[in-house]
Protein backbone atom coordinates (compact mmCIF):
# COMPACT_ATOMS: atom_id res chain seq x y z
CA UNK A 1 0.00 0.00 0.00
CA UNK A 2 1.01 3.19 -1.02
CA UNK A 3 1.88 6.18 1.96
CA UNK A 4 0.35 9.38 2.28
CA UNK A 5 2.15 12.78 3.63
CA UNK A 6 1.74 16.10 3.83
CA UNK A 7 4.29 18.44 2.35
CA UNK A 8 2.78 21.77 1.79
CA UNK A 9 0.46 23.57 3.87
CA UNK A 10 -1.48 27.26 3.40
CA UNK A 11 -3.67 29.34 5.16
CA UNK A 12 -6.31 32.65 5.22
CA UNK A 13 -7.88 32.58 8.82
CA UNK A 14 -9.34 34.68 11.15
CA UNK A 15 -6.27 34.65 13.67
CA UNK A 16 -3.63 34.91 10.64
CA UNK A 17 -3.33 35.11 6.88
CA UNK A 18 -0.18 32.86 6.74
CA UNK A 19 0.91 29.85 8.45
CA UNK A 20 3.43 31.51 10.42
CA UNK A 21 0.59 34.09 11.64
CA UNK A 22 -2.06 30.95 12.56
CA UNK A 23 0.08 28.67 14.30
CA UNK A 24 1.49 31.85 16.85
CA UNK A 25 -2.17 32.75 17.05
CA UNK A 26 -3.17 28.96 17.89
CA UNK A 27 -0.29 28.87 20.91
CA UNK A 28 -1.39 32.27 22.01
CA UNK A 29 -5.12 31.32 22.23
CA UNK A 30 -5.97 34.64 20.18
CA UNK A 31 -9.67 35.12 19.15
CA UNK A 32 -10.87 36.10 15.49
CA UNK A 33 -14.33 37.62 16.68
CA UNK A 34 -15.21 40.82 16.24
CA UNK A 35 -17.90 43.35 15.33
CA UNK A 36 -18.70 42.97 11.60
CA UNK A 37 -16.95 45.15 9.02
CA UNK A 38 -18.05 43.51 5.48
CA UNK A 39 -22.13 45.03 5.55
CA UNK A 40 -24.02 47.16 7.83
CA UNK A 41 -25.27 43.73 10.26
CA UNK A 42 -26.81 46.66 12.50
CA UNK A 43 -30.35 45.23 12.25
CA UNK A 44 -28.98 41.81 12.66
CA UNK A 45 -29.62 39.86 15.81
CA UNK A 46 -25.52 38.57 15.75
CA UNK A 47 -23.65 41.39 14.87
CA UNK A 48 -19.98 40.03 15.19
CA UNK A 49 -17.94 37.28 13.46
CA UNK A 50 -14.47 35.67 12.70
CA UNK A 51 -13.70 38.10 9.41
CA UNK A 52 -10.05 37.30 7.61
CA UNK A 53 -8.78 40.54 8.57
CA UNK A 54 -6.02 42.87 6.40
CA UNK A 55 -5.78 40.58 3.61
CA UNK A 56 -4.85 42.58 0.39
CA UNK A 57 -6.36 40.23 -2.15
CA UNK A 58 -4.24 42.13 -5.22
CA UNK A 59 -0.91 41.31 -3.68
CA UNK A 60 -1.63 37.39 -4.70
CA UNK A 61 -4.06 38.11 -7.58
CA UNK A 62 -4.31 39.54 -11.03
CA UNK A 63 -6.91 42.60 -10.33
CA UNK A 64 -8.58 41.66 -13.56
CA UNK A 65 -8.70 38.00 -12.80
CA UNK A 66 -9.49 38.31 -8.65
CA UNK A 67 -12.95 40.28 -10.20
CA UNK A 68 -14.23 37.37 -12.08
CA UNK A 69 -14.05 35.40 -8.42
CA UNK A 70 -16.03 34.95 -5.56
CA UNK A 71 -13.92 35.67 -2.22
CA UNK A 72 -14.15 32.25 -1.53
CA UNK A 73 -11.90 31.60 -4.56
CA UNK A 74 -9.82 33.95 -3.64
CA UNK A 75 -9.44 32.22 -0.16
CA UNK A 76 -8.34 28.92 -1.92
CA UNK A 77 -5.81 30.48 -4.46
CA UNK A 78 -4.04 32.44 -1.49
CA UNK A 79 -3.72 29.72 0.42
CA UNK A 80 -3.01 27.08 -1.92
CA UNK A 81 0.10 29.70 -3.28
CA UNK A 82 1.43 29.60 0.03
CA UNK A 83 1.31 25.52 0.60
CA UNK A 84 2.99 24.92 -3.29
CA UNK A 85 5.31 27.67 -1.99
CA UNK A 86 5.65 25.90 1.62
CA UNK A 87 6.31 22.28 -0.06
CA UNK A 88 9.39 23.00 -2.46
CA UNK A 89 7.50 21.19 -5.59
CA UNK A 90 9.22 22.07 -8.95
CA UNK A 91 6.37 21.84 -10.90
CA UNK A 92 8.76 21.40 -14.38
CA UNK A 93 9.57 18.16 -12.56
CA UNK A 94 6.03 16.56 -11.42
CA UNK A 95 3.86 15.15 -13.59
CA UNK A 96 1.21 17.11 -14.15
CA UNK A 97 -1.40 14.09 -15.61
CA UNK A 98 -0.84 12.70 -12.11
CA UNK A 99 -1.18 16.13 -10.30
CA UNK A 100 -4.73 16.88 -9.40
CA UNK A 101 -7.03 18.71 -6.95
CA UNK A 102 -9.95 18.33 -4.71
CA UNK A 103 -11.43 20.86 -2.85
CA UNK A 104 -14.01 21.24 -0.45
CA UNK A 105 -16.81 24.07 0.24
CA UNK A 106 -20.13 24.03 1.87
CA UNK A 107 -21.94 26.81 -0.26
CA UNK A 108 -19.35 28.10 -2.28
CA UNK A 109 -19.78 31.47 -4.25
CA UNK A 110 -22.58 32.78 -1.87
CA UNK A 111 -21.87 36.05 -1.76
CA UNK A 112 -21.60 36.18 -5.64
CA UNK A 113 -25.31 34.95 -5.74
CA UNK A 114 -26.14 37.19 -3.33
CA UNK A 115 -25.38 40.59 -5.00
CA UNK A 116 -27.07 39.73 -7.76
CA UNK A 117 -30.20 38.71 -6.10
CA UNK A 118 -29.98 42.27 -5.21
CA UNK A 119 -29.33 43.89 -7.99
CA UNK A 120 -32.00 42.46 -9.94
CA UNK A 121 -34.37 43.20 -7.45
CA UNK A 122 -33.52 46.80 -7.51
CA UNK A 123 -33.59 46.50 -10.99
CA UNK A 124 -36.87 47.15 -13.31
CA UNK A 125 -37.53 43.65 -13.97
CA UNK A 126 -35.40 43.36 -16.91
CA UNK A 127 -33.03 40.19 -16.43
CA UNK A 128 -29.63 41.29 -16.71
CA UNK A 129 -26.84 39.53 -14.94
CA UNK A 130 -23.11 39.25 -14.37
CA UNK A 131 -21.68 36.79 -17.38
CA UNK A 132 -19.42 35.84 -14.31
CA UNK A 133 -22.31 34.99 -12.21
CA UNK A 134 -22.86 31.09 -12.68
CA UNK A 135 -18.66 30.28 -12.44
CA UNK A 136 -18.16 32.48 -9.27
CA UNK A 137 -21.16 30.86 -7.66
CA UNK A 138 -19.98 27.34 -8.29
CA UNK A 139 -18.26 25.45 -5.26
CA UNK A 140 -16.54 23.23 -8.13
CA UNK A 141 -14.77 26.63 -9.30
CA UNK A 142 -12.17 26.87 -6.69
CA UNK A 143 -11.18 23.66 -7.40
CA UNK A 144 -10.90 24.55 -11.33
CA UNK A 145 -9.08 28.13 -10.63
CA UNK A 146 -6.61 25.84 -9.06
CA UNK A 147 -6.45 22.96 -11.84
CA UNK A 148 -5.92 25.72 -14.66
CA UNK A 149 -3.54 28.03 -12.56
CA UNK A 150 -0.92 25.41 -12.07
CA UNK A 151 -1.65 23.22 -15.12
CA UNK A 152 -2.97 20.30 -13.15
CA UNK A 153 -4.39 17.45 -15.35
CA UNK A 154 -5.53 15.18 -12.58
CA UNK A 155 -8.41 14.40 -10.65
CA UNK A 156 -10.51 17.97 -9.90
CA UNK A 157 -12.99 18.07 -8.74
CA UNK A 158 -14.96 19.63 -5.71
CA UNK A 159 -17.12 18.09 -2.09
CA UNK A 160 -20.00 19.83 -0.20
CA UNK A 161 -20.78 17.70 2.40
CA UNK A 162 -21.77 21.49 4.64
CA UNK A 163 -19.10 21.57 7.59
CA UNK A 164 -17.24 18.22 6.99
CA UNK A 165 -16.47 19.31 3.08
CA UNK A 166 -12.78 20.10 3.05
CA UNK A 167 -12.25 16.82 5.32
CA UNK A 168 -14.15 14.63 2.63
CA UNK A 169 -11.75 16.68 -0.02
CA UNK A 170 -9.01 15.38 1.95
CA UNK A 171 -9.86 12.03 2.60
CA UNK A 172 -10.66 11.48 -1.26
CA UNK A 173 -7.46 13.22 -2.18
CA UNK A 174 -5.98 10.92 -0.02
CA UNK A 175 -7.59 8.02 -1.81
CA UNK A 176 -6.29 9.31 -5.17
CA UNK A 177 -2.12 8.49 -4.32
CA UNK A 178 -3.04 5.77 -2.10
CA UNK A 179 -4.72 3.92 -5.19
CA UNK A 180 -2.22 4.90 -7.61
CA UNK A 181 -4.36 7.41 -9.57
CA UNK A 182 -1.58 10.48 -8.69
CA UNK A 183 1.19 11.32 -6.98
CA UNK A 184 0.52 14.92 -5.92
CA UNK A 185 -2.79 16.28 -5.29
CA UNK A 186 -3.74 19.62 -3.64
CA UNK A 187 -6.47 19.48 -1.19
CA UNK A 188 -8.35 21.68 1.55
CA UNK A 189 -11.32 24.24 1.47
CA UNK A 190 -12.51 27.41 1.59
CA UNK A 191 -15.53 29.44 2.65
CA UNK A 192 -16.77 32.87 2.93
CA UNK A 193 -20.22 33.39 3.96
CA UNK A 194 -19.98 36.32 6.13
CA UNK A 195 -22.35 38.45 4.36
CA UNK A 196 -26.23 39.27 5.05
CA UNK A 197 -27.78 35.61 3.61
CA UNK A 198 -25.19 33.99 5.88
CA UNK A 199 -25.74 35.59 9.15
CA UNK A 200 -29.43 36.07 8.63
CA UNK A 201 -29.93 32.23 7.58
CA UNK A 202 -27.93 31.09 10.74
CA UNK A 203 -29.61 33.77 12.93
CA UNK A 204 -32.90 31.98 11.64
CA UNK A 205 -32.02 28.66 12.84
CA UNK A 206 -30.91 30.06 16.28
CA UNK A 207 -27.26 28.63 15.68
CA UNK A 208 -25.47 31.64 16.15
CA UNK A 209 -24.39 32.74 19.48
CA UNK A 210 -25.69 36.39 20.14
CA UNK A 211 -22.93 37.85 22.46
CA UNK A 212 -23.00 40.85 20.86
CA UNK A 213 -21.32 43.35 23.95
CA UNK A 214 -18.23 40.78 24.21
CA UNK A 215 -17.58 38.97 20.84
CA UNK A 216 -13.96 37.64 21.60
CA UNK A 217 -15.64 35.54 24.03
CA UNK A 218 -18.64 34.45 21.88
CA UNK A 219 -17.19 31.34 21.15
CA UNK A 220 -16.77 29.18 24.25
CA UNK A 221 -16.77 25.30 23.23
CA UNK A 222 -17.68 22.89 26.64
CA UNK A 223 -18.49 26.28 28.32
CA UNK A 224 -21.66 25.84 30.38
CA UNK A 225 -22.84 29.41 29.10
CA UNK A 226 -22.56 28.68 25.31
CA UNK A 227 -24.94 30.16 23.02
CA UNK A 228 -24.18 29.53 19.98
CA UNK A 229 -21.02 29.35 17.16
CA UNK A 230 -19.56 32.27 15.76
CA UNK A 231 -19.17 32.39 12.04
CA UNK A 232 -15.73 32.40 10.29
CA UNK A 233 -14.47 32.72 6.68
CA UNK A 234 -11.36 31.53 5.37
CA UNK A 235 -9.62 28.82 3.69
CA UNK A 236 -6.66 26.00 4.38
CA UNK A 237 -4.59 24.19 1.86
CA UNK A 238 -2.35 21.01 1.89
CA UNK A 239 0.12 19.55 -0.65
CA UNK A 240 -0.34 15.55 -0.21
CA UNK A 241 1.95 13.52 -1.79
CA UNK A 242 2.77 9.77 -2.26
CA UNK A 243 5.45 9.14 0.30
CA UNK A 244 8.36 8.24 -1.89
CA UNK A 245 7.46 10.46 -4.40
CA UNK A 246 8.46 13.39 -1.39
CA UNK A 247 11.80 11.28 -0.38
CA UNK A 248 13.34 11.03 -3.68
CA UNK A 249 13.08 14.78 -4.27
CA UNK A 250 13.87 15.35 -0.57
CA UNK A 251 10.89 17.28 0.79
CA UNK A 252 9.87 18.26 3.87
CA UNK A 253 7.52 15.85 5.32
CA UNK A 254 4.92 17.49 8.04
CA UNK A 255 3.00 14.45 8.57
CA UNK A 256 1.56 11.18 7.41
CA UNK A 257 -1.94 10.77 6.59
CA UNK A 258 -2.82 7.03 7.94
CA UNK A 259 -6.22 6.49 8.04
CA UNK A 260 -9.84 7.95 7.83
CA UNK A 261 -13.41 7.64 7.82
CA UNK A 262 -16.58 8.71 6.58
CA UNK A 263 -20.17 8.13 8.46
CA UNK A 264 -24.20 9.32 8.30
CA UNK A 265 -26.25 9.93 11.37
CA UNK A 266 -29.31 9.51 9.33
CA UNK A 267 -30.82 10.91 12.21
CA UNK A 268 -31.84 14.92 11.44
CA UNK A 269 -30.92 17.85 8.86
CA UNK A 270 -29.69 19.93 11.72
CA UNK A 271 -29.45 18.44 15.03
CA UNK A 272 -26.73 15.66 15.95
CA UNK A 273 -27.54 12.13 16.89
CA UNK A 274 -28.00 12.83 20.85
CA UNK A 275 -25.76 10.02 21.93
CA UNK A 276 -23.73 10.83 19.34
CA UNK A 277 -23.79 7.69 17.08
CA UNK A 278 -22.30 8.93 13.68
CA UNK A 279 -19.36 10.87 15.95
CA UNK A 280 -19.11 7.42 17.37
CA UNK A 281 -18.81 5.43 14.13
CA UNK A 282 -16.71 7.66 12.46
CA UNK A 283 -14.24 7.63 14.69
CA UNK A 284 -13.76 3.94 15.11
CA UNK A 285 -13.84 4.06 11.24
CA UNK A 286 -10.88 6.19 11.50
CA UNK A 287 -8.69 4.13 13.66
CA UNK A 288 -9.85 0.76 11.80
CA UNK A 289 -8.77 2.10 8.78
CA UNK A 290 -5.20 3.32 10.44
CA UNK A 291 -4.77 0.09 12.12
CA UNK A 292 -4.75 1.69 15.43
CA UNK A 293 -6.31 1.09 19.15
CA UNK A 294 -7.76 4.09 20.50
CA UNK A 295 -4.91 4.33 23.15
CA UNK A 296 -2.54 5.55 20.11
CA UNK A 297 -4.27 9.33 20.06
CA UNK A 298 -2.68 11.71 21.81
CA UNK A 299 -4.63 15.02 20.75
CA UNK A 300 -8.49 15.17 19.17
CA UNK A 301 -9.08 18.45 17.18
CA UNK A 302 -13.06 17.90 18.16
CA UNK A 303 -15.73 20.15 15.96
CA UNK A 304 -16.75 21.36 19.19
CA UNK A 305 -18.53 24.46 17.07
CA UNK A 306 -20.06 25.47 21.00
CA UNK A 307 -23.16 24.92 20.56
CA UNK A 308 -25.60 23.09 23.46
CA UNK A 309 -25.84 19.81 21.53
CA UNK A 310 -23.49 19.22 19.22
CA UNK A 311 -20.76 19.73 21.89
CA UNK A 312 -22.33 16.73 24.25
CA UNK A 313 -23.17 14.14 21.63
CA UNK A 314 -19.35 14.49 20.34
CA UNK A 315 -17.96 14.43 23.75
CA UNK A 316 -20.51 11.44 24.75
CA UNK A 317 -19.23 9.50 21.65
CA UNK A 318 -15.39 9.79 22.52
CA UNK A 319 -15.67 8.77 25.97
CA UNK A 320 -17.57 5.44 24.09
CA UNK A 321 -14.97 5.38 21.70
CA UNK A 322 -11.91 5.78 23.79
CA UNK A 323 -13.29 4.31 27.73
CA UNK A 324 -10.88 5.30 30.31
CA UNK A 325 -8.02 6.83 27.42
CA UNK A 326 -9.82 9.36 26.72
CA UNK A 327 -8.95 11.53 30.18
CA UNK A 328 -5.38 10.60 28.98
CA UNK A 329 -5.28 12.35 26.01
CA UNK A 330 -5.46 15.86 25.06
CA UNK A 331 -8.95 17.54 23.72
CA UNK A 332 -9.55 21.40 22.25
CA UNK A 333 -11.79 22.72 19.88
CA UNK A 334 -9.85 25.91 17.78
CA UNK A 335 -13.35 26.64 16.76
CA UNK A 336 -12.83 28.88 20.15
CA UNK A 337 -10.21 31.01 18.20
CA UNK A 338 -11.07 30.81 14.34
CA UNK A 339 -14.73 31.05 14.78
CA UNK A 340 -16.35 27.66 12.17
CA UNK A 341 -15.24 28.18 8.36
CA UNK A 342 -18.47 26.05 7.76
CA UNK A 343 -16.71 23.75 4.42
CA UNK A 344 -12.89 25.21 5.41
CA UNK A 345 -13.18 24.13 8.88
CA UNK A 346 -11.98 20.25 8.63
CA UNK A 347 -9.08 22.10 6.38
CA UNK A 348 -7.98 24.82 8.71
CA UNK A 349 -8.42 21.96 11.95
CA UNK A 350 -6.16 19.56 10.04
CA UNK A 351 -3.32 22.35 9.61
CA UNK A 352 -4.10 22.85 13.45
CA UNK A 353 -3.30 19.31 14.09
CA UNK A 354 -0.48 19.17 11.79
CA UNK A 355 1.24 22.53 13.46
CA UNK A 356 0.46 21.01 16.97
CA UNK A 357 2.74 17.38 16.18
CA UNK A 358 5.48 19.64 14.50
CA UNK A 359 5.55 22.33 17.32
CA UNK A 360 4.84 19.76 20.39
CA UNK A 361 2.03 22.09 21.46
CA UNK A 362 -1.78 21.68 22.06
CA UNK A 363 -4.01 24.77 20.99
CA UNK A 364 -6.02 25.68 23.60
CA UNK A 365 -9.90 25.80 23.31
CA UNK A 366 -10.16 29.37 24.60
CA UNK A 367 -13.54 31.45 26.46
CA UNK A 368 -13.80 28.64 29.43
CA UNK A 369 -15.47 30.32 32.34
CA UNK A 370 -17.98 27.80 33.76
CA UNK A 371 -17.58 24.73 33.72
CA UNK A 372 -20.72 22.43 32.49
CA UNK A 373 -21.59 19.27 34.98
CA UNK A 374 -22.59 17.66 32.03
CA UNK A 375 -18.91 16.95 30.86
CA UNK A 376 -16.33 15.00 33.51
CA UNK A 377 -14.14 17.34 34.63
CA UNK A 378 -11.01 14.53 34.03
CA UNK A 379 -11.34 14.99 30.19
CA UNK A 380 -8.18 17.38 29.80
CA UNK A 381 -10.73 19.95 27.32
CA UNK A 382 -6.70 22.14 27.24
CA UNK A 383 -9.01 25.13 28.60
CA UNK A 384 -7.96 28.71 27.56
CA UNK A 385 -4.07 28.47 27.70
CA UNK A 386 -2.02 26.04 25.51
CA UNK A 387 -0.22 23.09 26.69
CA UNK A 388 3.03 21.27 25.71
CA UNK A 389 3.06 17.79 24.72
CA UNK A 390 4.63 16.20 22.50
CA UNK A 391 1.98 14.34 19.70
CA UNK A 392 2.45 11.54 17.26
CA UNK A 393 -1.18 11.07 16.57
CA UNK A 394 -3.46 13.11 16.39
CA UNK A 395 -7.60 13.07 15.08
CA UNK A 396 -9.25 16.00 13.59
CA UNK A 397 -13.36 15.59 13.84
CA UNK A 398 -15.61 17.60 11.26
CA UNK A 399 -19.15 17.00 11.37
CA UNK A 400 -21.87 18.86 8.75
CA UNK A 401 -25.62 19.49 8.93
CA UNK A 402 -27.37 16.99 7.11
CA UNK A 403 -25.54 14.31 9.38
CA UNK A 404 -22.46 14.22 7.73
CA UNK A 405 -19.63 12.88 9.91
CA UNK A 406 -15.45 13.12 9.03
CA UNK A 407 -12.45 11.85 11.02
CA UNK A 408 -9.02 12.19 9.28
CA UNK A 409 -5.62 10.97 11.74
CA UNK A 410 -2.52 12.18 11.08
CA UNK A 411 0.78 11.12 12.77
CA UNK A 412 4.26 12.29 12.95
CA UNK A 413 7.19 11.04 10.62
């Protein structure tokens, strides 16, 4: 069988617009949150979220060419620069028909639909739109920007499984070297639905936490106050390549990719199983597939968006999953930092969990004031400050509404 590691890795988040930035912001415990600057969300009952802040989107993109994209495209070309940057590939020297890209988003080119909703509205009924409308909206596009940018013949294509996209992209990417169908693929997400639909639609549903006079501490994961997540935008990339493909040209190797899984709760659009049964599945998915007993993870990156339920069912299915191991081991959801990228979370959490086993650190989940009697208080949750500890495996969770349900382990070379 064919190995799996990670070379490259990118990033646009909320706590830093380079890798550098977002792993000093993870060991800090620095929030993203803060009152919104991209519309007028006045009238709004959430007024604050995790915006990608002092990005200059023409220092990485043709003017010309950034206007024809979505934000969310812009998100996966930045980052994806920075991992091909990050992972040394000379791309005269890799084949490109066995080069290829999947990427993940949950509702892609939102805002692009959006504004034109609008502007037709205002408009007097005659149907003019953008030519650009239809391949800015697309959440395949990112995926193709990338493919045509770099000249990658390969696999492309795009997943939108809502929150647990970017970790399907990864999982499949992975599938792609580990079956012989390419030796280099580019995988990740990006999202960026900060704008009125967004935090209206999520307001709706009640999702959104509505800490509106302190928004740095909106997002409080396993906090017995939690309202609610706070919305992010962003996007992470990673270079995955076949193992001795990276040797022979002498790459850096970040991690190893070693198993995954993929479940359903087939229980409700929105809500999580209560007892947490895809979570549960999933994850001993994962470790079957890696050949692993649960006493091998050191660190989960959980979903832990901090909201009432979906915090307890995932919590509830890995004290089933790992029995007394799982006060050994080290817990934290960044989601307390970055805010929830929606379809770039799983990517962003994955470079979280990579950072942590080449830095020896855990990011903290951040905002703990009270704690909840509903979670034991010997589950080390890594509570507002970071901790040192030195990881060789470590699980990233991503769960999406519909009842989608992603585990991806990683572990150190």
């Amino acid at each position: 069988m064919r190995r799996v590691v990670v070379t490259g890795i990118g990033a646009v988040t909320p706590i830093g617009n380079n890798i550098a930035d977002y792993g000093d912001s993870l060991k800090r415990g620095q929030s993203g949150s803060a009152t919104i600057t991209h519309f007028d969300a006045s009238l709004f009952k959430t007024r604050f979220a995790c915006e990608v802040k002092g990005l200059k989107v023409e220092d990485f993109i043709d003017r010309k060419e950034s206007k024809r994209m979505d934000r969310f495209s812009h998100f996966a070309m930045i980052a994806t620069a920075e991992a091909i940057k990050n992972s040394g590939l000379d791309l005269e020297k890799v084949d490109l028909d066995r080069a290829g890209v999947i990427w993940g988003s949950g509702v892609g080119g939102l805002q692009s639909l959006e504004n034109e909703i609008i502007e037709f509205a205002r408009g007097n009924g005659t149907p003019r739109f953008n030519p650009f409308l239809i391949p800015r909206m697309i959440s395949d596009i990112a995926a193709g920007y990338i493919s045509i940018h770099y000249g990658f013949r390969g696999t492309n294509y795009s997943t939108v499984s809502a929150c647990a996209s970017s970790n399907h992209a990864i999982l499949n990417a992975t599938d792609q070297i580990l079956y012989n169908k390419a030796d280099v693929m580019v995988t990740g997400g990006s999202e960026a639905a900060i704008i009125p639909t967004g935090v209206g639609g999520f307001n709706a549903m009640k999702a959104l936490s509505e800490r509106n006079d302190d928004p740095k501490t909106a997002s409080r994961p396993f906090d017995k106050d939690r309202d609610g997540f706070v919305l992010g935008e962003g996007g992470g990339a990673l270079i995955l390549e076949e193992y001795e493909h990276a040797v022979r040209r002498g790459a850096h190797i970040y991690a190893e990719i070693i198993g995954g899984g993929a479940s359903a709760d087939a229980y409700h659009i929105t809500a999580p199983h209560p007892e947490g049964r895809g979570a549960l599945t999933v994850m001993r998915t994962a470790l079957r597939d890696a050949h692993l007993a649960p006493e091998s993870i050191d660190y989960i990156n959980v979903h832990g968006t901090s909201t009432s339920l979906g915090d307890i069912s995932e919590i509830k299915a890995i004290q089933t999953v790992f029995g007394d191991h799982a006060f050994k081991m080290n817990i934290s959801s960044t989601k307390s930092m970055t805010g929830h990228l929606l379809g770039a979370a799983g990517a962003i959490e994955a470079i979280a969990c990579i950072l942590a086993i080449a830095h020896d650190f855990i990011p903290p989940t951040i905002n703990h004031f009270t704690d909840d009697p509903d979670f034991d208080t010997r589950l080390n949750l890594t509570f507002n400050e970071a901790q040192h500890r030195k990881i060789n495996i470590a699980l990233s969770n991503t769960f999406g509404f519909g009842g989608h349900n992603t585990s991806v382990i990683f572990k150190r070379v």
